[in-house]
Protein backbone atom coordinates (compact mmCIF):
# COMPACT_ATOMS: atom_id res chain seq x y z
CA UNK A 1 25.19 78.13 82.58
CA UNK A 2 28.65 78.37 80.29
CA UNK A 3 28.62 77.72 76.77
CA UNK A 4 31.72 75.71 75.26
CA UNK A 5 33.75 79.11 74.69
CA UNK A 6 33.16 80.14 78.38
CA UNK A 7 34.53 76.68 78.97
CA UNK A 8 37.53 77.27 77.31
CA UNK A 9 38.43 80.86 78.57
CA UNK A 10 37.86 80.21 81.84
CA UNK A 11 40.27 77.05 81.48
CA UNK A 12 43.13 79.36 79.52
CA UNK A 13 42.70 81.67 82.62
CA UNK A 14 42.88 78.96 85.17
CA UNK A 15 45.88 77.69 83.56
CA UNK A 16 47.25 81.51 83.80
CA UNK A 17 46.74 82.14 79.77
CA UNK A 18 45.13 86.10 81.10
CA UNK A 19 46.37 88.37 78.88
CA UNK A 20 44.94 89.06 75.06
CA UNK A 21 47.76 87.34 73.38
CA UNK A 22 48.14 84.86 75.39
CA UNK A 23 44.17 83.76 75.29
CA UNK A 24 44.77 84.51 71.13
CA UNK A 25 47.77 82.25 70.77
CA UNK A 26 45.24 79.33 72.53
CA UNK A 27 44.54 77.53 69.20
CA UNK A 28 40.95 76.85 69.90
CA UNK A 29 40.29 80.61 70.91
CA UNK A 30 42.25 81.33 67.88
CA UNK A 31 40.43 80.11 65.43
CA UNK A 32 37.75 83.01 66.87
CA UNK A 33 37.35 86.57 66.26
CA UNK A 34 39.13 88.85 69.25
CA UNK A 35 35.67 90.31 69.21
CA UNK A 36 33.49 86.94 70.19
CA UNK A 37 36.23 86.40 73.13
CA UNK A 38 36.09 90.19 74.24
CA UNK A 39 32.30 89.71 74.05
CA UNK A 40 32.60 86.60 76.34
CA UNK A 41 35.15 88.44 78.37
CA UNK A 42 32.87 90.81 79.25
CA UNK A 43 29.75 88.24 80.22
CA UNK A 44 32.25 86.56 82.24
CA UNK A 45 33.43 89.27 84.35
CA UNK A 46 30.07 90.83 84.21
CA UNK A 47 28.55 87.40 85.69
CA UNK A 48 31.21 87.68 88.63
CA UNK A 49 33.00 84.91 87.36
CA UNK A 50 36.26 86.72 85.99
CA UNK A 51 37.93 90.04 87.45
CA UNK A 52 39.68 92.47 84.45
CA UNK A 53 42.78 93.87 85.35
CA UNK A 54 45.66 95.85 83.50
CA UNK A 55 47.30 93.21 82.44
CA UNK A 56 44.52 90.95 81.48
CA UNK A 57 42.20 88.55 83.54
CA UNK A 58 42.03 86.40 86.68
CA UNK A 59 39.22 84.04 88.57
CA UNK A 60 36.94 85.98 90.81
């Protein structure tokens, strides 16, 4: 189960927003700490759903 802010990163990835600035310039993620979105970041890819690479993110 996602919460809203999954929602909304995994949409900014989908729509190939995958790197920190671009997910920061997103002005709902914005409007967060870089620390709740890391946080989520890390759930994400933890819970197979996102893969971290060196230049940001991508769908699993």
């Amino acid at each position: 189960m996602t919460n809203s802010l999954d929602d909304q990163i995994l949409a900014a990835v989908r729509a190939g927003h995958a790197s920190r600035a671009q997910l920061m310039a997103i002005e709902s993620l914005r409007l967060m700490t870089w620390a709740a979105v890391n946080e989520r970041l890390k759930a994400l890819t933890k819970a197979g759903n996102l893969v971290s690479t060196s230049t940001g993110w991508r769908l699993a």
